[in-house]
Protein backbone atom coordinates (compact mmCIF):
# COMPACT_ATOMS: atom_id res chain seq x y z
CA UNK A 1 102.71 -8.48 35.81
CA UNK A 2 105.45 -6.60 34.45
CA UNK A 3 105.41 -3.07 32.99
CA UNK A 4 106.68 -4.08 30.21
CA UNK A 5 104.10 -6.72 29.45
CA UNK A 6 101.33 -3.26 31.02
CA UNK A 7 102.75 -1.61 27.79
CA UNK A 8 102.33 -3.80 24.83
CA UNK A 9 98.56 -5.03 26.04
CA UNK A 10 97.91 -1.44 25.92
CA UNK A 11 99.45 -0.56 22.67
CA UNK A 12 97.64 -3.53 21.08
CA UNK A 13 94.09 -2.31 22.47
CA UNK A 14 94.62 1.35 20.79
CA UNK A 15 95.69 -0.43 17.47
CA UNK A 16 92.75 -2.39 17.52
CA UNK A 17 90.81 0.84 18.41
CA UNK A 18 91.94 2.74 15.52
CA UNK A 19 91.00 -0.17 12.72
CA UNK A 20 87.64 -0.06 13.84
CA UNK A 21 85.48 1.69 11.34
CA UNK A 22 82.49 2.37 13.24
CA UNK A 23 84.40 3.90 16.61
CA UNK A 24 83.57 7.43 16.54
CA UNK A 25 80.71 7.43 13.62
CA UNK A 26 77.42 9.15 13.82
CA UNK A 27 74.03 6.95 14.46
CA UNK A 28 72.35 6.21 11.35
CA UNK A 29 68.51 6.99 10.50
CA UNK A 30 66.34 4.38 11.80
CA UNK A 31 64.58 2.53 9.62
CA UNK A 32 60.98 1.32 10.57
CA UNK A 33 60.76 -2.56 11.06
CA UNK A 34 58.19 -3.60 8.87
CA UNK A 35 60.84 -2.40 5.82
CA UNK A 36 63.52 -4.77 6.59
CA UNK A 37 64.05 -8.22 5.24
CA UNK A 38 64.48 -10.55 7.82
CA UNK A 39 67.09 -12.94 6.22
CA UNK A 40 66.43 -16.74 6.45
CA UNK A 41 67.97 -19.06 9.01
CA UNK A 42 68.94 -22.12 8.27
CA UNK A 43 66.29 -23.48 10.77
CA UNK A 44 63.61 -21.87 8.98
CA UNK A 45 64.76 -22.90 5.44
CA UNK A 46 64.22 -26.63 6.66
CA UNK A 47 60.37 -25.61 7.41
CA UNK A 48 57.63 -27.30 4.95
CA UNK A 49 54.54 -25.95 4.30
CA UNK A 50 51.38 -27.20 6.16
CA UNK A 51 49.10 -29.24 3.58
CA UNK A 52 45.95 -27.76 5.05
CA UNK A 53 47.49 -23.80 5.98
CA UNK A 54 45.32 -21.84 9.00
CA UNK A 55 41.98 -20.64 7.88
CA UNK A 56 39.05 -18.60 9.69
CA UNK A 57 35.86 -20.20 9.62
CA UNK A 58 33.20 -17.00 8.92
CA UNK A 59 29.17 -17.99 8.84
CA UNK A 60 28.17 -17.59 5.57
CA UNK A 61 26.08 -14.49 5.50
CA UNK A 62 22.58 -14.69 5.00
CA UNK A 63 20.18 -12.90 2.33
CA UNK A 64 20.20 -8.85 3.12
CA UNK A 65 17.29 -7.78 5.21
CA UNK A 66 14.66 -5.73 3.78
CA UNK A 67 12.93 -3.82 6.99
CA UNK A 68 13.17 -0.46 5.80
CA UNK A 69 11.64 -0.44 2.56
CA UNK A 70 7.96 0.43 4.24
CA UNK A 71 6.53 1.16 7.44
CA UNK A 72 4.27 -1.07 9.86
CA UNK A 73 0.93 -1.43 8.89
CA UNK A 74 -1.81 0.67 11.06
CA UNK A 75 -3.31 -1.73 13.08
CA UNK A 76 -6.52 -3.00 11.96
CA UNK A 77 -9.47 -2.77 12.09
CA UNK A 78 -8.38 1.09 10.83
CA UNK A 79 -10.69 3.63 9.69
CA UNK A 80 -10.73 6.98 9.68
CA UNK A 81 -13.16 8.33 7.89
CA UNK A 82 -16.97 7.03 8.46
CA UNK A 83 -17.29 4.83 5.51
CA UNK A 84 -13.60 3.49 5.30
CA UNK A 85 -12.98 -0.32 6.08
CA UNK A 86 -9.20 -1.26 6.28
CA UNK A 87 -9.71 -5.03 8.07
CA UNK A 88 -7.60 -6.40 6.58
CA UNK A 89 -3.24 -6.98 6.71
CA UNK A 90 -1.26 -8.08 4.50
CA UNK A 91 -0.66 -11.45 3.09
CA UNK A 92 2.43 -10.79 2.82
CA UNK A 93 5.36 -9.55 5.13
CA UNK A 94 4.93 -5.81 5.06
CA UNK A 95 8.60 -4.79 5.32
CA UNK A 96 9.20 -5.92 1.71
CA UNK A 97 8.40 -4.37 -2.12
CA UNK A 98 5.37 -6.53 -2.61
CA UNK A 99 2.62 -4.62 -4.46
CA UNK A 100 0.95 -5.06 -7.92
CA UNK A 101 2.26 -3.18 -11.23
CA UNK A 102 -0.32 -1.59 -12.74
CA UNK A 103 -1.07 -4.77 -14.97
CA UNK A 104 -1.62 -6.65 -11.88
CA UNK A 105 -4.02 -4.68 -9.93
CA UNK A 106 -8.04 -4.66 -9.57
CA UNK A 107 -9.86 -4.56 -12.96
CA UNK A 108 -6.94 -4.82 -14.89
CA UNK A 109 -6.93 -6.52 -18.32
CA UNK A 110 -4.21 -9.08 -19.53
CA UNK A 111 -3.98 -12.52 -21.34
CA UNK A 112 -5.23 -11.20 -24.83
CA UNK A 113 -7.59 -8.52 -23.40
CA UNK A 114 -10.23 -11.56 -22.22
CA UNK A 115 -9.94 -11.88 -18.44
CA UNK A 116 -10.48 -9.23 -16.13
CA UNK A 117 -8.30 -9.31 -12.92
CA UNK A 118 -10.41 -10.00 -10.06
CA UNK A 119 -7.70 -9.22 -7.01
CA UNK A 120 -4.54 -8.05 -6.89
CA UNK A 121 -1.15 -10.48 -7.52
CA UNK A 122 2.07 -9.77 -5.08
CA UNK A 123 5.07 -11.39 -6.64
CA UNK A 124 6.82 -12.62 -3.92
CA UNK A 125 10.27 -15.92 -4.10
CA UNK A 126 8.83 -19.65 -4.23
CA UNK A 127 7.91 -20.79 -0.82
CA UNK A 128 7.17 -17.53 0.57
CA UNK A 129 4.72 -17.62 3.61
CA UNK A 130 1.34 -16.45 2.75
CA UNK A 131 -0.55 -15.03 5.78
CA UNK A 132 -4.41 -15.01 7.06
CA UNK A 133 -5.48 -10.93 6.35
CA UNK A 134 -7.61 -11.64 9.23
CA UNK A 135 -8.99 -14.08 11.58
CA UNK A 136 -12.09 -16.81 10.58
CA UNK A 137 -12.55 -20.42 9.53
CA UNK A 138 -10.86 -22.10 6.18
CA UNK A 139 -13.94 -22.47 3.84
CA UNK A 140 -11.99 -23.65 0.75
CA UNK A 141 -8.62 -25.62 0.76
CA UNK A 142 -7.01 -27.31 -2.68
CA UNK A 143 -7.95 -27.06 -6.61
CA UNK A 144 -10.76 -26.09 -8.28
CA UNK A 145 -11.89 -22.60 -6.46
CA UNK A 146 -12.36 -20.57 -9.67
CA UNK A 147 -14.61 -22.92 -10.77
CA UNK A 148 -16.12 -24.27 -7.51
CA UNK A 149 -15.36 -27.74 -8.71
CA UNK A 150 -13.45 -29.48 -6.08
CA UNK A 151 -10.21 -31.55 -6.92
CA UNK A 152 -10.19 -29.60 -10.14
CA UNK A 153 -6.69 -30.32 -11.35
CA UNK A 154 -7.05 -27.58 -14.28
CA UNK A 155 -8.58 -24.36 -12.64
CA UNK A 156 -6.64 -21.33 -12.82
CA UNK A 157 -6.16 -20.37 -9.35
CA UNK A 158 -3.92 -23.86 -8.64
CA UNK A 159 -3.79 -24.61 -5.17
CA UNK A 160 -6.18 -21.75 -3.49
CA UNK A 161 -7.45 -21.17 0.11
CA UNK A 162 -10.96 -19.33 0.81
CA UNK A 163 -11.62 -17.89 4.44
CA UNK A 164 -15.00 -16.71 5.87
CA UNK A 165 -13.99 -13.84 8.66
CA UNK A 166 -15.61 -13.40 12.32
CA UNK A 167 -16.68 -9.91 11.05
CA UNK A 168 -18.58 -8.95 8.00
CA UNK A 169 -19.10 -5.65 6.63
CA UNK A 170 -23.21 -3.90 6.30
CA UNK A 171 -24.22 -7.10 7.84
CA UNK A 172 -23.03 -9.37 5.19
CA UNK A 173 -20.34 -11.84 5.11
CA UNK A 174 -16.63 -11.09 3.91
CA UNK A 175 -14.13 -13.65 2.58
CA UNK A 176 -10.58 -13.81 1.22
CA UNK A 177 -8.72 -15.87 -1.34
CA UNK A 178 -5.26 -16.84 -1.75
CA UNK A 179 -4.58 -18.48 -5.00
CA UNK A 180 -1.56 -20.51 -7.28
CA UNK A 181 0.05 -21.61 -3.80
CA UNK A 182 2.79 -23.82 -3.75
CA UNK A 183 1.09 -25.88 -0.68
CA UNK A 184 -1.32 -25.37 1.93
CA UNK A 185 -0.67 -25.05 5.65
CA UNK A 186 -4.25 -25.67 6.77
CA UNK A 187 -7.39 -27.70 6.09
CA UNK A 188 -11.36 -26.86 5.92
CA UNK A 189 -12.90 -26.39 8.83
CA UNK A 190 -9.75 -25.11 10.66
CA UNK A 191 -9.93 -21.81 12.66
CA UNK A 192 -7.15 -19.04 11.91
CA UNK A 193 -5.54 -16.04 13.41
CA UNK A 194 -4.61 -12.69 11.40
CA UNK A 195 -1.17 -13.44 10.67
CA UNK A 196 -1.17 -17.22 10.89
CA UNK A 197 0.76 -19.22 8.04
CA UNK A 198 -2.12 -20.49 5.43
CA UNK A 199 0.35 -21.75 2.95
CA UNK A 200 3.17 -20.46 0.72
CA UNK A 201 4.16 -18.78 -2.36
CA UNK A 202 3.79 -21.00 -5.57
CA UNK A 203 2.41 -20.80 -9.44
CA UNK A 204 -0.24 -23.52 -9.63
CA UNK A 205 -2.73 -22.69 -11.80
CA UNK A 206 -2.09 -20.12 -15.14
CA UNK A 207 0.61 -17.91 -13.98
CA UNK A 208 3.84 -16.65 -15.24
CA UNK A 209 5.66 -16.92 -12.14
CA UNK A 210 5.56 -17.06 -8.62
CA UNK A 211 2.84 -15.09 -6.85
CA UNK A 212 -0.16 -14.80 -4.33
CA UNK A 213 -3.46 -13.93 -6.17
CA UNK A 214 -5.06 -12.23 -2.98
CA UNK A 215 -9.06 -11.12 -3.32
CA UNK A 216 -12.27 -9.85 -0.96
CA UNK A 217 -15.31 -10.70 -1.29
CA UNK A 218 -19.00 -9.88 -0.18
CA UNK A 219 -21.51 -11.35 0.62
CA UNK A 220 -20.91 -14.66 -1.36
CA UNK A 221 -17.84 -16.26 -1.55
CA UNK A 222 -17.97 -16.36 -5.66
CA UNK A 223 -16.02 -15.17 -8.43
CA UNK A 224 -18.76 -12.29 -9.29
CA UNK A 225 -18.79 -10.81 -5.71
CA UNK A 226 -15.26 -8.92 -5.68
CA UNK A 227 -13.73 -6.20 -4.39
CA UNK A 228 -10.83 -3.92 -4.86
CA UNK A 229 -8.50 -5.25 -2.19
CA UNK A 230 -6.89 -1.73 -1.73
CA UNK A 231 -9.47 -0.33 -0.12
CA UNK A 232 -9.87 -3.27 2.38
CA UNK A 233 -5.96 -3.81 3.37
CA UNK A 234 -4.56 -1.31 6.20
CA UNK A 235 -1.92 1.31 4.54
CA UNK A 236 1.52 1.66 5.87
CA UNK A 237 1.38 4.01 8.78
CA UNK A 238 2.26 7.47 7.70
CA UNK A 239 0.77 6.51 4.14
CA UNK A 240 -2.86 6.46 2.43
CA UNK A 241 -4.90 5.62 -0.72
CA UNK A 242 -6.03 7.75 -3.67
CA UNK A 243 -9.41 6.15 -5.00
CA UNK A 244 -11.35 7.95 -7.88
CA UNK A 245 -13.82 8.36 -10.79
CA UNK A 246 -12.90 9.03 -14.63
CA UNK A 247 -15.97 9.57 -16.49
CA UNK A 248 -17.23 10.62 -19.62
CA UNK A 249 -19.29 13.18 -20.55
CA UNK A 250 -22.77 11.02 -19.64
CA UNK A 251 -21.20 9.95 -16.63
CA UNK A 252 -20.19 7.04 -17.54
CA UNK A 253 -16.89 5.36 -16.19
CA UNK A 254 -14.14 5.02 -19.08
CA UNK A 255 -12.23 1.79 -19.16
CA UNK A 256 -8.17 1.17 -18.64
CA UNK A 257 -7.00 4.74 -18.80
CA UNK A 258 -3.72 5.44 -17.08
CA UNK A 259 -3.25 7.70 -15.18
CA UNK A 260 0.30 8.93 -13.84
CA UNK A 261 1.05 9.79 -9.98
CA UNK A 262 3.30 11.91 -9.40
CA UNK A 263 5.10 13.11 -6.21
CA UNK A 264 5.48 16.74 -5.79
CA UNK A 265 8.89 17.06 -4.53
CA UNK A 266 10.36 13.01 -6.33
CA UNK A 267 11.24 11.75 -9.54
CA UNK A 268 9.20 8.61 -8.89
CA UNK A 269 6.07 8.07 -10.82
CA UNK A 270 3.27 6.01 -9.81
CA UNK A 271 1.14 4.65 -12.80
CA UNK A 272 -2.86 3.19 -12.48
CA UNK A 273 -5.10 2.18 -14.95
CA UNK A 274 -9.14 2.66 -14.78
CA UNK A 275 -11.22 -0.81 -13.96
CA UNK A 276 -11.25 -2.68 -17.48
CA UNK A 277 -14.78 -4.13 -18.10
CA UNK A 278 -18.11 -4.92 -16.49
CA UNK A 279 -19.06 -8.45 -14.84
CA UNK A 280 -16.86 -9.41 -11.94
CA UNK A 281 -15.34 -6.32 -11.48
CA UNK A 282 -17.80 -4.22 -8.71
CA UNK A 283 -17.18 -0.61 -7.25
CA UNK A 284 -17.34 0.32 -3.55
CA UNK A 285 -20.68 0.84 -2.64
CA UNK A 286 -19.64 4.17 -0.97
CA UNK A 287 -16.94 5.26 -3.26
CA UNK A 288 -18.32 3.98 -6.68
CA UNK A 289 -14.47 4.04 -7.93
CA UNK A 290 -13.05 2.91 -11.23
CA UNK A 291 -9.66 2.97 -10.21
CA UNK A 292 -7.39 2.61 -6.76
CA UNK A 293 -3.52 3.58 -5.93
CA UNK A 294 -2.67 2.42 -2.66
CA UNK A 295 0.42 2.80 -0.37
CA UNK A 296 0.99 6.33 -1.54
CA UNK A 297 3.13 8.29 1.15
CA UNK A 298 1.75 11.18 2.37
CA UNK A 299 2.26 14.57 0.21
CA UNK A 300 1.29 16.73 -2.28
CA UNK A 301 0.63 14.53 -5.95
CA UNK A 302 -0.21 15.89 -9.37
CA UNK A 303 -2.50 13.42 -11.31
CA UNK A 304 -2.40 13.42 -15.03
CA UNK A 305 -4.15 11.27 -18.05
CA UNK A 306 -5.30 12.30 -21.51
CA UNK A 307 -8.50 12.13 -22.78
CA UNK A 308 -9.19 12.85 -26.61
CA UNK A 309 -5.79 13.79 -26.81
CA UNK A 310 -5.62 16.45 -24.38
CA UNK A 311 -3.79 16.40 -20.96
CA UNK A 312 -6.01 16.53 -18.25
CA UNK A 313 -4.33 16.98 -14.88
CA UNK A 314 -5.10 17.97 -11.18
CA UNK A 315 -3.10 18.01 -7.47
CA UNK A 316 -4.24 15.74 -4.62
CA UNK A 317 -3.06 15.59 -1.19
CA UNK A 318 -2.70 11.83 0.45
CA UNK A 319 -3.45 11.83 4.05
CA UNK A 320 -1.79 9.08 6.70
CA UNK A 321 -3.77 6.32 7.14
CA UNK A 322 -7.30 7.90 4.70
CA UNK A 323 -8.18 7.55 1.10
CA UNK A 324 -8.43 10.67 -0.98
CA UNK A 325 -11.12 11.01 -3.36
CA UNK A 326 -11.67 12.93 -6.52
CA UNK A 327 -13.37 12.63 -10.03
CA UNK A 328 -13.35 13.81 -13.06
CA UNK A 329 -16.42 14.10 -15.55
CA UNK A 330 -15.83 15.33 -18.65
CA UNK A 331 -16.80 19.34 -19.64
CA UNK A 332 -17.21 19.35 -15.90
CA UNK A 333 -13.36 19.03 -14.98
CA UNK A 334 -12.23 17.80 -11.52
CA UNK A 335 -13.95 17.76 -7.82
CA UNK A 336 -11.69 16.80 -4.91
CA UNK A 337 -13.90 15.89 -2.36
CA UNK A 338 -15.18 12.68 -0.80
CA UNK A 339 -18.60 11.35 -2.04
CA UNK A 340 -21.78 12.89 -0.37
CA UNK A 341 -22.72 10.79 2.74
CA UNK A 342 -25.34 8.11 1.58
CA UNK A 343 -29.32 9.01 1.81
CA UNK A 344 -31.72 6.64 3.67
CA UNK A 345 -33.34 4.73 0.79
CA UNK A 346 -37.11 4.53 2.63
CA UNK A 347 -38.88 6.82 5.07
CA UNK A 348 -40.13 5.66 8.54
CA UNK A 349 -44.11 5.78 8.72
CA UNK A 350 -46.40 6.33 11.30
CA UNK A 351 -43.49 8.88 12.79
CA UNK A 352 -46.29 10.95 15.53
CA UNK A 353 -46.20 14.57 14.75
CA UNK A 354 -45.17 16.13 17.59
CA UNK A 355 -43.07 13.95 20.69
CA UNK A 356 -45.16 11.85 23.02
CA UNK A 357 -45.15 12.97 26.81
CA UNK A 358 -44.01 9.90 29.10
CA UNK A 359 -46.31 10.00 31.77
């Protein structure tokens, strides 16, 4: 090649170098990606949207689970104290909020002030699964229990279930009832386990909504042998039962006072009401109570109710797993202490008066 043609190819590369704006210029700050705006190609102009776009399939969640809202049951039979006699679980799942208002519990009143309650009423969704409270053989199975008239499409307690238990209690026979179910998962005759499905939540019979009507009885399965079913069903562990007497000044109980619970240290308030009246309604024959507050966690509790105006009040401690005591008598105050231990009613004859030598 010839210098002279050397010469004008480099003259024309340092021309070209000085036009160029961005020879010599400084970097510029960077600018993070997600900021730009990609532009759009041509290709991607051409692009349709999908009729069905991409979607994630997710399982539909289910309901939220309740499992913390109480603690296991003790396992029965449980007793503590000498004359205690939790035999019985729950009819219902345990790990949910499933225990009577104060309306709803033993010897309460309701329906005009006629009908004393005879048991205690869980409310619990349609088509719950009611539970055996303890092993023993299906005595009663469809309508007609509150009346004992079989096939009864008009008795109160709907569809009902009666069981007789392998155990009894001061040698004399103990049942349970489970009333207004939906339907029945077992037929007279039929053996049962504690825990085994009997049937499920419904409101046959007079109800206002779903619920099991739950009851013990002794020694005859009948509407006139009941018992408060607090006393009889196993506490949550770690939690017990306050039981007592409100009486007037003869000693005699006073009907559907309330009383308020209160924890020492909590806002929460617990409210019971005194056994409404006589007839089906029957006391503990240790305890002699006219009113029961179960699944109390353990603590310190002030009790208060007024009577002729005045505010009567007193502190109780709940135990795990016992029932604490107290009553009140009126111009006699409180006593917080267990009954006394019951007496033998006859005396043993022809006792020898001093011990016989075996030979």
């Amino acid at each position: 090649m010839s210098v002279k043609r050397l010469l004008a190819s480099a003259f024309l590369l340092l021309l070209a170098a000085c036009s160029n704006p961005l020879m010599g210029a400084q970097p510029t700050e960077v600018i993070p990606f997600d900021a730009l705006e990609q532009p759009q190609t041509d290709s991607e102009a051409l692009i349709t949207p999908s009729p069905q776009p991409f979607q994630f399939s997710l399982p539909t969640p289910g309901a939220e689970p309740i499992t913390n809202w109480r603690p296991p049951l003790y396992p029965v039979p449980w007793a503590v104290g000498p004359y205690d006699h939790f035999y019985f679980t729950r009819p219902i799942a345990a790990d949910q909020k499933n225990w009577p208002t104060a309306d709803y519990r033993y010897g309460g009143i309701f329906f005009g002030r006629n009908i004393v309650h005879t048991g205690v009423d869980i409310p619990s969704p349609e088509g719950t699964p009611i539970m055996a409270a303890g092993p023993g053989t299906v005595v009663w199975a469809g309508w007609g229990l509150f009346r004992e008239t079989p096939d009864d499409r008009t008795d109160p307690y709907g569809l009902a279930v009666a069981i007789r238990h392998d155990f009894g209690f001061n040698d004399q026979q103990l049942f349970t009832v489970y009333a207004h179910m939906s339907e029945m998962n077992v037929i007279v005759g039929q053996h049962v386990e504690t825990g085994e499905v009997i049937g499920f939540v419904g409101s046959t019979g007079a109800t206002t909504g779903p619920h099991v009507h739950f009851e013990v009885r002794f020694p005859s399965n009948s509407f006139f042998y009941t018992y408060n079913p607090e006393l009889w069903i196993a506490p949550p562990q770690g939690w017990g039962v306050l039981a007592g007497r409100i009486m007037n000044e003869k000693g005699e109980p006073l009907q559907q006072m309330e009383l308020l619970v209160a924890p020492e240290n909590a806002s929460r308030t617990f409210t019971a009401r005194t056994y409404g009246k006589k007839g089906a309604i029957n006391s503990d024959p240790y305890y002699q109570e006219n009113f029961v507050l179960g699944d109390l966690p353990a603590g310190i509790y002030k009790v208060t109710f007024k009577y002729d105006d005045i505010r009567m009040q007193t502190w109780v401690e709940i135990f795990p797993g016992q029932v604490t005591y107290f009553t009140y008598k009126h111009e006699e105050g409180f006593t917080v202490a267990p009954p006394p231990a019951p007496e033998l009613d006859f005396v043993p004859e022809n006792l020898p008066a001093t011990p016989t030598s075996v030979p």
